[in-house]
C-alpha atoms as a PDB file:
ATOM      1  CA  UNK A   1      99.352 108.579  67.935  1.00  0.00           C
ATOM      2  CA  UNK A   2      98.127 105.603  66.033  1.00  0.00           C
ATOM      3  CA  UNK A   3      96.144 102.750  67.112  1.00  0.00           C
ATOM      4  CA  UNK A   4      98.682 100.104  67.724  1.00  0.00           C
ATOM      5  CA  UNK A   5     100.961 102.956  70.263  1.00  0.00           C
ATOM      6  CA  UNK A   6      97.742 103.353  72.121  1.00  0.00           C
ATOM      7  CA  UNK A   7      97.230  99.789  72.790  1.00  0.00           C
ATOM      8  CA  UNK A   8     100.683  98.549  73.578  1.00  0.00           C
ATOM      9  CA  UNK A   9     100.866 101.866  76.245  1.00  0.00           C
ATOM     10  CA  UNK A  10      97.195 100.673  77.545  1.00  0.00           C
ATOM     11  CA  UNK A  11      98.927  97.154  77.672  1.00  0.00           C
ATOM     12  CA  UNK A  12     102.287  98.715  79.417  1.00  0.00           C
ATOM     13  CA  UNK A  13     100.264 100.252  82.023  1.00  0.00           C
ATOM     14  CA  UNK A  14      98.039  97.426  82.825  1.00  0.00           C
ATOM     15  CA  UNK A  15     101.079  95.326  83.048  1.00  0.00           C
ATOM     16  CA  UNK A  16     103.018  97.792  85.139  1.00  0.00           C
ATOM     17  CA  UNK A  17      99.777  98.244  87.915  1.00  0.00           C
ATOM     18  CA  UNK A  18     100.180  94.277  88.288  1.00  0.00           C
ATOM     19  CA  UNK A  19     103.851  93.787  88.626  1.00  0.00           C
ATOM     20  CA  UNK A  20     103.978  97.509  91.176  1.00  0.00           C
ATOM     21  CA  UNK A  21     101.018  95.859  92.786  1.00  0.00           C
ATOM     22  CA  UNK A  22     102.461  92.067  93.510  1.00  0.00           C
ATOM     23  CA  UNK A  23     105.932  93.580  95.014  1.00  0.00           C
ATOM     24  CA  UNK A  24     103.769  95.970  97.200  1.00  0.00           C
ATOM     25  CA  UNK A  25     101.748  92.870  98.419  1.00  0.00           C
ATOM     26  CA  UNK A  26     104.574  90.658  99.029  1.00  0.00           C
ATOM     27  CA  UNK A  27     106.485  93.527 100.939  1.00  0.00           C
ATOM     28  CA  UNK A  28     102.951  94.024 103.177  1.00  0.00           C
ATOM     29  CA  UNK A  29     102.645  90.336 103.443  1.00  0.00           C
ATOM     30  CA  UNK A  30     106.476  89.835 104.909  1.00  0.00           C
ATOM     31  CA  UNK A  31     105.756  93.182 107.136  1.00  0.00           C
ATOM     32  CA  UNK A  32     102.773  90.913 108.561  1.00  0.00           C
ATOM     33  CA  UNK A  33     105.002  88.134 109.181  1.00  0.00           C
ATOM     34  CA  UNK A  34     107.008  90.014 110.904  1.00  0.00           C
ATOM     35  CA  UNK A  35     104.763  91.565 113.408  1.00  0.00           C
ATOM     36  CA  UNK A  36     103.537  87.699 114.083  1.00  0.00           C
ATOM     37  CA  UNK A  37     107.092  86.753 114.846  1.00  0.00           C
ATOM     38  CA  UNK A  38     107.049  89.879 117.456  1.00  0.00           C
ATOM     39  CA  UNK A  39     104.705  87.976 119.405  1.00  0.00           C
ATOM     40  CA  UNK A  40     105.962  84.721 118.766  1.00  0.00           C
ATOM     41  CA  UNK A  41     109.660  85.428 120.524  1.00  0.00           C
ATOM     42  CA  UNK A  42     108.542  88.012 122.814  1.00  0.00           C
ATOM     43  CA  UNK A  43     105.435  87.410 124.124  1.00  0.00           C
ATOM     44  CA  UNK A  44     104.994  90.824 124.238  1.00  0.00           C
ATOM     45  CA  UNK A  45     105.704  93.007 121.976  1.00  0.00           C
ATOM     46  CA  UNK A  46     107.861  96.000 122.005  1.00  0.00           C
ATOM     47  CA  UNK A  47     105.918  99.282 121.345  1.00  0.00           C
ATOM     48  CA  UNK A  48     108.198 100.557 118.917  1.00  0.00           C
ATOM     49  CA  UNK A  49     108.926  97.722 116.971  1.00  0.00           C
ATOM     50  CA  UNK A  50     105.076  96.392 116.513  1.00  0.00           C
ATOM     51  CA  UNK A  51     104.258 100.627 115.417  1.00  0.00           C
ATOM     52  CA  UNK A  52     106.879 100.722 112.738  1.00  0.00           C
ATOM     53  CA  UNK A  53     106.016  97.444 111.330  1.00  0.00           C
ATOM     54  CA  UNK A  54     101.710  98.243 111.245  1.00  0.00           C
ATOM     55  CA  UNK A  55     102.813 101.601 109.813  1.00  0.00           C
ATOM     56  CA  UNK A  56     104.938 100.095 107.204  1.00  0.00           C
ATOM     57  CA  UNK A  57     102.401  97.279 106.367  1.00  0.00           C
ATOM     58  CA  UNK A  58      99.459 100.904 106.156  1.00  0.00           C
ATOM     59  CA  UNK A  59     102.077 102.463 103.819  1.00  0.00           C
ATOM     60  CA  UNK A  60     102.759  99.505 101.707  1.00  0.00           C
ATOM     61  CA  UNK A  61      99.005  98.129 101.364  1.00  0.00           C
ATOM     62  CA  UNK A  62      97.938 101.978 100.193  1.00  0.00           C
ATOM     63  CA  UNK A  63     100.525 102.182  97.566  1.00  0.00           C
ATOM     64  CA  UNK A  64      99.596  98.480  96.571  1.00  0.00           C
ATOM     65  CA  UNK A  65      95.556  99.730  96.828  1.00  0.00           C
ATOM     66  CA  UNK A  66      96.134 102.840  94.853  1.00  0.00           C
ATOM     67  CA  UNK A  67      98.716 101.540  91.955  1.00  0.00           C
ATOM     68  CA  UNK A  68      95.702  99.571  91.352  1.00  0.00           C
ATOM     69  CA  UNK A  69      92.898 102.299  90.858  1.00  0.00           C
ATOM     70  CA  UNK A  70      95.224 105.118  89.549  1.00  0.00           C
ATOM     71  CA  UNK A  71      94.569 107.208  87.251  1.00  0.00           C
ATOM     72  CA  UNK A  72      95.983 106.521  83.169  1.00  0.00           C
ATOM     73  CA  UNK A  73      99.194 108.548  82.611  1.00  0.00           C
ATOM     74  CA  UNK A  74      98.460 111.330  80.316  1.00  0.00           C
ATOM     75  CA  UNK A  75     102.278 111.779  79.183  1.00  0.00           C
ATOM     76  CA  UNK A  76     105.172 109.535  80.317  1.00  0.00           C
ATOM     77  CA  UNK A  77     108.980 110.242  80.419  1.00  0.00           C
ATOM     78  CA  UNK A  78     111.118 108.953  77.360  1.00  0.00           C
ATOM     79  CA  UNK A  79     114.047 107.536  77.183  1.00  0.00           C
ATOM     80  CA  UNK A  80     115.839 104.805  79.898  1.00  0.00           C
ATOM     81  CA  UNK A  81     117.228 106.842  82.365  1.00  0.00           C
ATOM     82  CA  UNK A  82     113.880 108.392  84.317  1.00  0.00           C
ATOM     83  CA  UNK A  83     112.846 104.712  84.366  1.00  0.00           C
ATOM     84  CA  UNK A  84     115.940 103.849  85.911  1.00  0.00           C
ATOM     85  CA  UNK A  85     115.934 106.816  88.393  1.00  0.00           C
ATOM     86  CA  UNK A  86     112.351 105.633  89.278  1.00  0.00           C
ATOM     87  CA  UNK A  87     113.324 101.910  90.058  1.00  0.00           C
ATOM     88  CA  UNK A  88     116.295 102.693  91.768  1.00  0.00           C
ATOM     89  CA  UNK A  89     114.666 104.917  93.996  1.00  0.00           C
ATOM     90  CA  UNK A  90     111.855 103.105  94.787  1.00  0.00           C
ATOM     91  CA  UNK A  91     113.439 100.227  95.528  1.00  0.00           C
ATOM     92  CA  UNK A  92     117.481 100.874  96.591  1.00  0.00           C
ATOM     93  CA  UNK A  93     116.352 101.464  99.866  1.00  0.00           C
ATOM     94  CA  UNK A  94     115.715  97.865 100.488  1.00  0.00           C
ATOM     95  CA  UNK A  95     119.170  97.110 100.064  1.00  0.00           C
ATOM     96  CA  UNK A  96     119.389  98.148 103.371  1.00  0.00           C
ATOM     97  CA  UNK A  97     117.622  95.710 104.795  1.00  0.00           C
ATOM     98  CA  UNK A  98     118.499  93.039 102.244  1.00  0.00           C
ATOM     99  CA  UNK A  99     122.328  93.557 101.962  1.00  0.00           C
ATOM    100  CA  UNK A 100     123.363  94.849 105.262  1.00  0.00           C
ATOM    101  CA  UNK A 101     123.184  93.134 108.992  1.00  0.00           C
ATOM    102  CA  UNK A 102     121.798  95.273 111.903  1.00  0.00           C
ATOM    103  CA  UNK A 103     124.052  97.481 113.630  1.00  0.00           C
ATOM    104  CA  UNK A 104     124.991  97.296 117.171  1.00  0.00           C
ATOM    105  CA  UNK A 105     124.050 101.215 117.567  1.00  0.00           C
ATOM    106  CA  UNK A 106     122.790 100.884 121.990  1.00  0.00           C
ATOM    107  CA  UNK A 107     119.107 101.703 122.498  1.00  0.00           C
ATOM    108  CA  UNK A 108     119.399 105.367 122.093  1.00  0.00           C
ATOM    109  CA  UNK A 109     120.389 105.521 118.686  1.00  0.00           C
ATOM    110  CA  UNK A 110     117.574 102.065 117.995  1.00  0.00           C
ATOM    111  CA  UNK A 111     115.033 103.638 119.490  1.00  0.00           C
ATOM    112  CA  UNK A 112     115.776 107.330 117.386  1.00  0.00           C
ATOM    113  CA  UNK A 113     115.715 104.743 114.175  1.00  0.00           C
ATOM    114  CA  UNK A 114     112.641 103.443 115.171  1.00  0.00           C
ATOM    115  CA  UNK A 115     111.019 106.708 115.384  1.00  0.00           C
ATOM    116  CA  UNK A 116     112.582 107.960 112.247  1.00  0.00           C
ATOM    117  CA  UNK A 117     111.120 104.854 110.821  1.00  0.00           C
ATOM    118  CA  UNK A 118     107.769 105.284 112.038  1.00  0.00           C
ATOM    119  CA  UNK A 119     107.476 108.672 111.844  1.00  0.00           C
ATOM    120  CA  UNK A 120     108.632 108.262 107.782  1.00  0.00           C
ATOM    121  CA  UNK A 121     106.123 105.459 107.307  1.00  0.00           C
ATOM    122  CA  UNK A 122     103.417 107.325 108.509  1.00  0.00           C
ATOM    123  CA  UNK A 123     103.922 110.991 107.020  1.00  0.00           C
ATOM    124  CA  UNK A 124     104.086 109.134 103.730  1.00  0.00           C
ATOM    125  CA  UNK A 125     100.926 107.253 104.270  1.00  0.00           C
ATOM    126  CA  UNK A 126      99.351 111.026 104.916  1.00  0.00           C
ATOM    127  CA  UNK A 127     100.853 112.216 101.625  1.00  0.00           C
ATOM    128  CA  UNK A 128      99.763 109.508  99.255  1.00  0.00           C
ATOM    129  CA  UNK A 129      96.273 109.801 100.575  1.00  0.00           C
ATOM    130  CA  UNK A 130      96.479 113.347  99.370  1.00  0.00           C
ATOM    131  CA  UNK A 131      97.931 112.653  95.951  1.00  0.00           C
ATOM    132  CA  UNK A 132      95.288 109.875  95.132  1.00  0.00           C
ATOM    133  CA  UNK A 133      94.542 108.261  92.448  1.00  0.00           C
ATOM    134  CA  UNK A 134      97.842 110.735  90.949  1.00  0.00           C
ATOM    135  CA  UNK A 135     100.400 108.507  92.257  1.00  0.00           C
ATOM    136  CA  UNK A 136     103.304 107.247  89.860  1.00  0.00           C
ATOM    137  CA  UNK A 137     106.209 105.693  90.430  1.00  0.00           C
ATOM    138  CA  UNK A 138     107.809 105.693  87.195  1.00  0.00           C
ATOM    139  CA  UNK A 139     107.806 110.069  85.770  1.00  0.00           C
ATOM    140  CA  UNK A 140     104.336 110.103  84.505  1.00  0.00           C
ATOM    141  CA  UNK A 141     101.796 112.781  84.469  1.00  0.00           C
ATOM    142  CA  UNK A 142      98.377 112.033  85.786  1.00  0.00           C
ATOM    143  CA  UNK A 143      96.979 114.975  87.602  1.00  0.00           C
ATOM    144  CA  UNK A 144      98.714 118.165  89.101  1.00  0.00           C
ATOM    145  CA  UNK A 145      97.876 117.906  92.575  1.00  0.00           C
ATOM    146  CA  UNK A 146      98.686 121.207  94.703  1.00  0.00           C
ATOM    147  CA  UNK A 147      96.932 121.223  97.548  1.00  0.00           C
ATOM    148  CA  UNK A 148      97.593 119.612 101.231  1.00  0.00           C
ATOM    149  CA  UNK A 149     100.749 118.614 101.613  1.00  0.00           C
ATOM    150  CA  UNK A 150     101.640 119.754  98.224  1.00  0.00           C
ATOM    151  CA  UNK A 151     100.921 123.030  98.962  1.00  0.00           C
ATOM    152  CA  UNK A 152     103.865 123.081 101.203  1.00  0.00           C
ATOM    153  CA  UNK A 153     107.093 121.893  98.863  1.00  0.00           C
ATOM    154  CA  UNK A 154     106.519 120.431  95.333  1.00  0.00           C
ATOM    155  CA  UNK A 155     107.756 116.502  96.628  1.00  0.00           C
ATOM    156  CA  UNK A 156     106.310 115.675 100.378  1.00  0.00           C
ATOM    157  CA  UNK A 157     106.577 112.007  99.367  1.00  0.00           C
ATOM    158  CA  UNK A 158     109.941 111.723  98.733  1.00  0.00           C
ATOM    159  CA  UNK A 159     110.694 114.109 101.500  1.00  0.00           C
ATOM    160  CA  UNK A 160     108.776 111.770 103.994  1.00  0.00           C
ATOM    161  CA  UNK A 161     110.112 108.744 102.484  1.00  0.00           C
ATOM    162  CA  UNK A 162     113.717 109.862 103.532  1.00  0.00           C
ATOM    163  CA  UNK A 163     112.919 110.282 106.858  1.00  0.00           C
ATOM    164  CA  UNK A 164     111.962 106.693 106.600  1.00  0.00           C
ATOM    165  CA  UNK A 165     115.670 105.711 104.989  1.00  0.00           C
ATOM    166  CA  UNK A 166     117.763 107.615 107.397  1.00  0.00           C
ATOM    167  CA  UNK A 167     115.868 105.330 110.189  1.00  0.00           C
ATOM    168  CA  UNK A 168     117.019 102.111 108.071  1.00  0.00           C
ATOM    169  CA  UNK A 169     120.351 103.436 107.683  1.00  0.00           C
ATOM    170  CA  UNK A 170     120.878 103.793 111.059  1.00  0.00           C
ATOM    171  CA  UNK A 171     119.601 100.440 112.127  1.00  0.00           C
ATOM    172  CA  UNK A 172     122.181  98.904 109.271  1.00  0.00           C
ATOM    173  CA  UNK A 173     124.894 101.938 110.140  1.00  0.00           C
ATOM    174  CA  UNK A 174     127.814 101.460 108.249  1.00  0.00           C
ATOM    175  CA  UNK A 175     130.151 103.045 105.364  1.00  0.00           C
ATOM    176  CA  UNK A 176     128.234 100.609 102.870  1.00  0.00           C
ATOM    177  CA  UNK A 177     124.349 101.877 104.278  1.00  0.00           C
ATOM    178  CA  UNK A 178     125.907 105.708 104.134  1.00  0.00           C
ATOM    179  CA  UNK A 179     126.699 105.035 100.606  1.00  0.00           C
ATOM    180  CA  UNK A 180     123.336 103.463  99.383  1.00  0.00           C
ATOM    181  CA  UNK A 181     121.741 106.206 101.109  1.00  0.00           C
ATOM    182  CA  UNK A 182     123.715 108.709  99.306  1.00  0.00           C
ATOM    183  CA  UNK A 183     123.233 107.050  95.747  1.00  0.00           C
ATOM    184  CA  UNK A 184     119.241 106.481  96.940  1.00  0.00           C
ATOM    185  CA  UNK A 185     118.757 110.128  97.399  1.00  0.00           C
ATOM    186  CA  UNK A 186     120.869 111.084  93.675  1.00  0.00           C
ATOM    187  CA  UNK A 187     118.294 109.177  92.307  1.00  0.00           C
ATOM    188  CA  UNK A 188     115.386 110.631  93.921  1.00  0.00           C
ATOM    189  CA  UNK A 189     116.628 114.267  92.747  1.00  0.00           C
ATOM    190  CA  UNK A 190     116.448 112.794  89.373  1.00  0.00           C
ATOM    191  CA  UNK A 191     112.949 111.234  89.881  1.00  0.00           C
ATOM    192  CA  UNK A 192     111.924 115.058  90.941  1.00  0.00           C
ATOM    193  CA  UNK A 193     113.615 116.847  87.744  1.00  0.00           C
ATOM    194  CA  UNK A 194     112.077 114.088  85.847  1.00  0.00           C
ATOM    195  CA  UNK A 195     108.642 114.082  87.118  1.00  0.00           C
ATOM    196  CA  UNK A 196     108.777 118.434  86.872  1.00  0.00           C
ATOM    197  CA  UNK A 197     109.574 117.818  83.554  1.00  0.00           C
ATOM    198  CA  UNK A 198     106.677 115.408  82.446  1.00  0.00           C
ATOM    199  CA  UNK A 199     104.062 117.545  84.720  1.00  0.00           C
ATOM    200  CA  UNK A 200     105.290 120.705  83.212  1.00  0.00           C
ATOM    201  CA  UNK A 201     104.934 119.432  79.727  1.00  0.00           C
ATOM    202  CA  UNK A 202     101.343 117.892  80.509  1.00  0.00           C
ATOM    203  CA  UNK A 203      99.690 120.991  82.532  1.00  0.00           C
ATOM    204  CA  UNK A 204     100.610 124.784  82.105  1.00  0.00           C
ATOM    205  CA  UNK A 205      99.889 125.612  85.081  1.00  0.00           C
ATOM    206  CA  UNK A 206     102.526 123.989  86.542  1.00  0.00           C
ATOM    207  CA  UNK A 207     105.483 126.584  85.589  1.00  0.00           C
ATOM    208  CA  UNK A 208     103.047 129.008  88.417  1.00  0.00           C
ATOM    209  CA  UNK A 209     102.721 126.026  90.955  1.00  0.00           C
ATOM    210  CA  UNK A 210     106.753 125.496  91.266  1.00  0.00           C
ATOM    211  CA  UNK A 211     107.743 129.356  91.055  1.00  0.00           C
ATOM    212  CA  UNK A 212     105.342 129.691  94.242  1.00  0.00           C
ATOM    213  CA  UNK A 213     106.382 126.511  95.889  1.00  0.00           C
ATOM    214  CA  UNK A 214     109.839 125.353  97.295  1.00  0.00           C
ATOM    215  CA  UNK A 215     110.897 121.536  96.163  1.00  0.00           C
ATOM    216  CA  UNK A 216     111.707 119.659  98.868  1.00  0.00           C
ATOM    217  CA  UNK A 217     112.462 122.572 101.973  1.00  0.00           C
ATOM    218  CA  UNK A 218     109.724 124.438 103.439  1.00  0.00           C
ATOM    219  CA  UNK A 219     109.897 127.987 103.678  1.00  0.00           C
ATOM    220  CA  UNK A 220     110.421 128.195 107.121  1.00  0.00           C
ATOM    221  CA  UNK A 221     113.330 126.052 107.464  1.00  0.00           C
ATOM    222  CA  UNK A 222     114.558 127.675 104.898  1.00  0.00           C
ATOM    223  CA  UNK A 223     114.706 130.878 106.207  1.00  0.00           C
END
């Protein structure tokens, strides 16, 4: 690789950590407003509502925090479509929220999407504290991590980070949120094969890691 490749990939990366970083700081930052306009119109809070919100604005400040601090990408996916994949699954989801109105789904089904929310926010908060200073969100290889979480199937974030969409979706429940969720989780298959790909060109070991390791099902649900 010659000098001038090097540079515009150091470039491409520094530029990437900034723009991944801002987004992840204005999400946080409207998160925060949001949990001051909980107190504003109700005085007091409701329970659910104030823990989904703190656990989103945890989530989004650690992927903001380690974007920042990760490690350089030893090999990257080529070509347009894994950077495609990547964008549109990181960020379709918001769609959601952005595109649809809230459903009028009675408080059983709110308060299960608020606990699917919660509960998604959270897990994923566990996992990227796990994966470190590894995390990507284009298909990059930085480090094969296998341990934790990992140990368990070969993608806990994106696993975790569903959980976290089906809550969304059924907040916004319509045809239109049942589609984007459907098209959100095409693209996060392709994020995985991509992302296998990149890892399994970058570190051997990695052929040994996914023939003892399920993708996305644990073991004992699937049995």
């Amino acid at each position: 690789m010659d000098i001038s490749r090097v540079e515009v990939n150091r470039v491409s990366d520094l530029v990437g950590r900034i723009a991944l970083a801002a987004m992840f700081a204005t999400a946080a930052i409207n998160q925060t407003l949001g949990v001051v306009a909980l107190f504003a119109d109700y005085g007091e809070p409701r329970f659910l509502d104030l823990a989904t919100r703190l656990a989103s604005i945890a989530y989004v400040v650690l992927v903001a925090s380690l974007t920042i601090v990760r490690l350089k990408p030893i090999r990257n996916a080529e070509g347009f479509e894994p950077r495609l994949s990547a964008l549109a699954g990181t960020f379709l989801s918001i769609a959601l929220v952005a595109a649809l109105p809230l459903a009028d789904i009675g408080t059983g089904l709110r308060v299960t999407a608020l606990i699917l929310m919660a509960a998604g926010w959270i897990l994923s908060a566990c996992v990227l504290l796990s994966l470190g200073r590894a995390f990507s969100v284009m298909a990059q290889a930085r480090r094969l991590v296998t341990t934790g979480p990992y140990a368990i199937v070969r993608h806990p974030l994106y696993l975790c980070e569903e959980v976290m969409v089906l809550g969304v979706a059924l907040m916004h429940l319509s045809i239109v949120a049942v589609l984007i969720v459907a098209a959100h989780w095409m693209f996060q298959l392709r994020r995985m094969t991509n992302e296998e790909k990149v890892l399994g060109a970058a570190f051997p070991e990695c052929a040994a890691y996914a023939a003892r390791t399920p993708k996305i099902i644990p073991r004992l649900f699937r049995a």
